[in-house]
N, C-alpha and C. Protein backbone atom coordinates (compact mmCIF):
# COMPACT_ATOMS: atom_id res chain seq x y z
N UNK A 1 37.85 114.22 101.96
CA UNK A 1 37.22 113.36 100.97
C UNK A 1 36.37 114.24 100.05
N UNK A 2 36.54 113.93 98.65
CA UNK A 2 35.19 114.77 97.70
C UNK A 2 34.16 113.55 97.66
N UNK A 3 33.38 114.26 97.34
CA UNK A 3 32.00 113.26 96.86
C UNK A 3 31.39 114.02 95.78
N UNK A 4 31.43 112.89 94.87
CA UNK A 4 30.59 113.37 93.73
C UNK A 4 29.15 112.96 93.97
N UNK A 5 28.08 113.34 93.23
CA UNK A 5 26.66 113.45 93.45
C UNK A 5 25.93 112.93 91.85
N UNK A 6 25.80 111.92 91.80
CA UNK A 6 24.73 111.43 90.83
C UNK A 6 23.02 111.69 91.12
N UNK A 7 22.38 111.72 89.68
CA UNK A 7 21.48 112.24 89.36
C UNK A 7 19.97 111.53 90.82
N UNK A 8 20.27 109.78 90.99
CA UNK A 8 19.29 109.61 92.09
C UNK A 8 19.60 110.76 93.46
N UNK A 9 20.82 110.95 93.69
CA UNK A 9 21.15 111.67 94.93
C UNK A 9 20.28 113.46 94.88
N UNK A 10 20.78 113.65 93.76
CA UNK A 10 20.32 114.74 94.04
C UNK A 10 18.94 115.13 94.08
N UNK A 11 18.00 114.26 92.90
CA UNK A 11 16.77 114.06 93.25
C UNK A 11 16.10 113.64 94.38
N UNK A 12 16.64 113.12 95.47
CA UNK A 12 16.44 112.72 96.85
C UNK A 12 16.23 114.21 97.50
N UNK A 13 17.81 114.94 97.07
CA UNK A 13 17.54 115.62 97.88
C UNK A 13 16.93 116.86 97.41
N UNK A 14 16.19 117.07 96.31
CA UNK A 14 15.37 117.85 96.09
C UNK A 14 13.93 117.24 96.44
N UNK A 15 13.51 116.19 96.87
CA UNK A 15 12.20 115.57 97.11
C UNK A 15 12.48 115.76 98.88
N UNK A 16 13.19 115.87 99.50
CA UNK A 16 13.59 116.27 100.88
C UNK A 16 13.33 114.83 101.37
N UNK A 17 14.87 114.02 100.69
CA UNK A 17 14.60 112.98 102.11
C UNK A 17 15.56 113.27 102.64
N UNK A 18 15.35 112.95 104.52
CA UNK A 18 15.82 113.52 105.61
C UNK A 18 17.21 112.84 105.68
N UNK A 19 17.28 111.99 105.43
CA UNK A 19 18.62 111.22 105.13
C UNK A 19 19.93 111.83 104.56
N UNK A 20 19.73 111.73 103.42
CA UNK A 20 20.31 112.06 102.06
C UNK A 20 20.65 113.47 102.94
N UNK A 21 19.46 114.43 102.73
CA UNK A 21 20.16 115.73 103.71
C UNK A 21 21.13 115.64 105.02
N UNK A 22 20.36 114.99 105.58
CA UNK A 22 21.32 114.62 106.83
C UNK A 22 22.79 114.17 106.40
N UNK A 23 23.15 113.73 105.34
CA UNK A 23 24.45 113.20 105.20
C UNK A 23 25.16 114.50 104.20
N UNK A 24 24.50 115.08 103.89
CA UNK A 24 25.01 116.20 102.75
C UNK A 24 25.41 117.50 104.14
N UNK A 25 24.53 117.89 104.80
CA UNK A 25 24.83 118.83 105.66
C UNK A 25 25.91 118.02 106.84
N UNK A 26 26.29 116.92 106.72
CA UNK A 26 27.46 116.23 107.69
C UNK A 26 28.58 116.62 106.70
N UNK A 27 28.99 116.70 105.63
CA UNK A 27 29.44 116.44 104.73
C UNK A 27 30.34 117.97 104.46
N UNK A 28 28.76 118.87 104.39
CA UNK A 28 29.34 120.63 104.21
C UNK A 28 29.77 120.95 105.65
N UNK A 29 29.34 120.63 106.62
CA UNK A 29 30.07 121.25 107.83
C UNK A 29 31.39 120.64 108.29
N UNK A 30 31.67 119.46 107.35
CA UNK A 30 33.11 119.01 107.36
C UNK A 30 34.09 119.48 106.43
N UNK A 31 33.30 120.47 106.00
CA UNK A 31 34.37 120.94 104.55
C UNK A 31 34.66 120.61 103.80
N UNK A 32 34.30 119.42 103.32
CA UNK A 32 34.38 118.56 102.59
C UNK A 32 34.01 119.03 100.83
N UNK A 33 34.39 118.99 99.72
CA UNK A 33 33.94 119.08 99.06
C UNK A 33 32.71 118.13 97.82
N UNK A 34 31.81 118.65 97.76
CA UNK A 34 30.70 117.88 96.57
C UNK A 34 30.42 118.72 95.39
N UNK A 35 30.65 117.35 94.58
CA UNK A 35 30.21 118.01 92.66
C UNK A 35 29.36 117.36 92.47
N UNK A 36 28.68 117.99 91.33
CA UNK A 36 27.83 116.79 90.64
C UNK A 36 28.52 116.95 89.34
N UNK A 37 28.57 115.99 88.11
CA UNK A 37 28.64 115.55 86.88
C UNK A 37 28.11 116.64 85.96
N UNK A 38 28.25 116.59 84.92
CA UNK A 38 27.76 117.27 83.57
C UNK A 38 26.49 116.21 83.59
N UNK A 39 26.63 115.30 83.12
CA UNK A 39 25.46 114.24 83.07
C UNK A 39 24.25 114.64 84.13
N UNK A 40 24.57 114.57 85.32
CA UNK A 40 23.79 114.61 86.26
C UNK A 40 23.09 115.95 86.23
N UNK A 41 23.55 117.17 85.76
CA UNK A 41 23.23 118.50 85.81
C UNK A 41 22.12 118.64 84.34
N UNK A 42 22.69 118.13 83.49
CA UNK A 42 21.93 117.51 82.54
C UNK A 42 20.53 116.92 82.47
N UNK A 43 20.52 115.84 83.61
CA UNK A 43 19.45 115.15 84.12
C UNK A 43 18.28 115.98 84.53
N UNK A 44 18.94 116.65 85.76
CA UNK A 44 18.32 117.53 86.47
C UNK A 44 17.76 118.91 85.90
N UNK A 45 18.24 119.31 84.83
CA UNK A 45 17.56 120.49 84.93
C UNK A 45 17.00 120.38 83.42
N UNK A 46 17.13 119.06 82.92
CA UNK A 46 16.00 118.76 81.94
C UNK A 46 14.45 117.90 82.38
N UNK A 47 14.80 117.45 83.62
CA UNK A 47 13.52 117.06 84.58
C UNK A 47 12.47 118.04 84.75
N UNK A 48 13.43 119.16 85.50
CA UNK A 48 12.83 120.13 86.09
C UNK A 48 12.52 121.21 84.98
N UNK A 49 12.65 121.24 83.58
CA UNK A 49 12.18 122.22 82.80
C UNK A 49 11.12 121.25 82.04
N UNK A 50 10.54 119.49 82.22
CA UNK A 50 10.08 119.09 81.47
C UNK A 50 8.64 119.12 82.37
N UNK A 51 9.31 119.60 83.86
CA UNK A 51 7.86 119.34 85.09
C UNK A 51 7.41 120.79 85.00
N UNK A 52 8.16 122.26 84.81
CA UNK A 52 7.42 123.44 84.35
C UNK A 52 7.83 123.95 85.84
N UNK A 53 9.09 123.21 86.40
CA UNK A 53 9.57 124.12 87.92
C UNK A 53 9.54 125.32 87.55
N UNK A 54 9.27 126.40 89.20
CA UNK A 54 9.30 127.49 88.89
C UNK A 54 10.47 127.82 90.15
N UNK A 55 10.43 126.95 90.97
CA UNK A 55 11.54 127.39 92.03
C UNK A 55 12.41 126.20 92.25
């Protein structure tokens, strides 16, 4: 199965909920493949350059 990754998901799992991880690391140790979107990458790293991330 692939799974794609929208912009709430990935923000989950950059805020570390245990969940969301928990199902992403079930997910990579199944080999499974995950993308995220143009949109979503978009989202994300105009969040994180508007919050002044440094890591």
């Amino acid at each position: 199965m692939t799974y794609v990754l929208d912009t709430n998901i990935i923000t989950a799992i950059l805020k570390g909920n245990e969940k969301v991880k928990r199902k992403v690391q079930e997910v990579i140790v199944g080999e499974e493949e995950i993308f995220i979107n143009g949109i979503s990458y978009y989202e994300i790293k105009r969040g994180l350059l508007a919050a002044n991330a440094t890591a």
